[in-house]
Protein backbone atom coordinates (compact mmCIF):
# COMPACT_ATOMS: atom_id res chain seq x y z
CA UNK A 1 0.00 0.00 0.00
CA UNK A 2 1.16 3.73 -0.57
CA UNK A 3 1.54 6.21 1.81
CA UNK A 4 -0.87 8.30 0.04
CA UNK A 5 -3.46 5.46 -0.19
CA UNK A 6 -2.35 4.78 3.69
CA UNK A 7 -3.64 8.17 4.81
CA UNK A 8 -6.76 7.85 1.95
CA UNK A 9 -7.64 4.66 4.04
CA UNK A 10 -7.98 6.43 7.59
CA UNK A 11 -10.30 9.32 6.40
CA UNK A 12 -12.69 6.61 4.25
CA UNK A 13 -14.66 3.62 5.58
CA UNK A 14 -13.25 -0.08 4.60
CA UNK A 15 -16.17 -0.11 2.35
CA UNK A 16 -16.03 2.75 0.34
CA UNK A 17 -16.34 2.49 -3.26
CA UNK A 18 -12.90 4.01 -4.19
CA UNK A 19 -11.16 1.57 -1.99
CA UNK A 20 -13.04 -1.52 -3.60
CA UNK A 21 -11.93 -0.15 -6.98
CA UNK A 22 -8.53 0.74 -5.97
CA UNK A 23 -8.29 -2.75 -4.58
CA UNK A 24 -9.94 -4.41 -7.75
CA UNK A 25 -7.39 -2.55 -10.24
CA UNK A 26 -4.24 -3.36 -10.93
CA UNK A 27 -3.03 0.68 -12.09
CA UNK A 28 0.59 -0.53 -12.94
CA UNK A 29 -0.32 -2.99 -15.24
CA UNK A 30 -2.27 -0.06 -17.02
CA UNK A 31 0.75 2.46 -17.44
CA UNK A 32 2.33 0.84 -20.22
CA UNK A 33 -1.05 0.72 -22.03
CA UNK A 34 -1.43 4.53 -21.40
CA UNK A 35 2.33 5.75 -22.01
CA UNK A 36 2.22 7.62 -25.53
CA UNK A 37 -0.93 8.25 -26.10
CA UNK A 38 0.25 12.06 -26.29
CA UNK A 39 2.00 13.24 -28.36
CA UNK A 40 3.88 15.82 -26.43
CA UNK A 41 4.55 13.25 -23.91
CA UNK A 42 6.53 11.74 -26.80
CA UNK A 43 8.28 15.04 -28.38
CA UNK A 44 9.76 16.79 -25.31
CA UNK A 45 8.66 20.12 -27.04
CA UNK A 46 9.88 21.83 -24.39
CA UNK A 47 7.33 23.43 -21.91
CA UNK A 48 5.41 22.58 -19.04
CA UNK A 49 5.56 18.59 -18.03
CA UNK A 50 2.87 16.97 -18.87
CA UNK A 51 0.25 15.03 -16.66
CA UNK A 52 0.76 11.86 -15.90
CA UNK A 53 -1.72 9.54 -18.31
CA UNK A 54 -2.35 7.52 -14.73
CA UNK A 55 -3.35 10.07 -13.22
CA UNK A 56 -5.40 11.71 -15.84
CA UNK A 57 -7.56 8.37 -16.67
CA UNK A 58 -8.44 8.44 -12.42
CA UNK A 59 -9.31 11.75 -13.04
CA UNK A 60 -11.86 10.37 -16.02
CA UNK A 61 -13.03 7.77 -14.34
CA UNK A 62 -14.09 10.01 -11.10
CA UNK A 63 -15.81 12.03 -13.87
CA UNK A 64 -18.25 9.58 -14.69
């Protein structure tokens, strides 16, 4: 477990959606399927970083 999913755990109940589907998902496995999908990820055009694809597909999937 991460920290961040450590401290997440204390402020949510055990059966909290989130924590099911953090539990059901393996998010690793998922980064390599998600790594170039943009295109300035890919050409280091200079500029801001951008997100991380991980993070940005959570960020979806909260959304619906």
């Amino acid at each position: 477990m991460r920290f961040g999913s450590l401290e997440l755990a204390q402020h949510l109940k055990q059966n909290n959606v989130l924590m099911k589907i953090d539990a059901l998902i393996d998010w690793g496995a998922l980064r390599p399927m998600l790594t170039g999908l943009y295109k300035r990820e890919l050409s280091n055009g200079g500029g801001q970083k951008p997100f991380d694809a991980l993070m940005i597909l959570k960020a979806i999937l909260l959304g619906q």
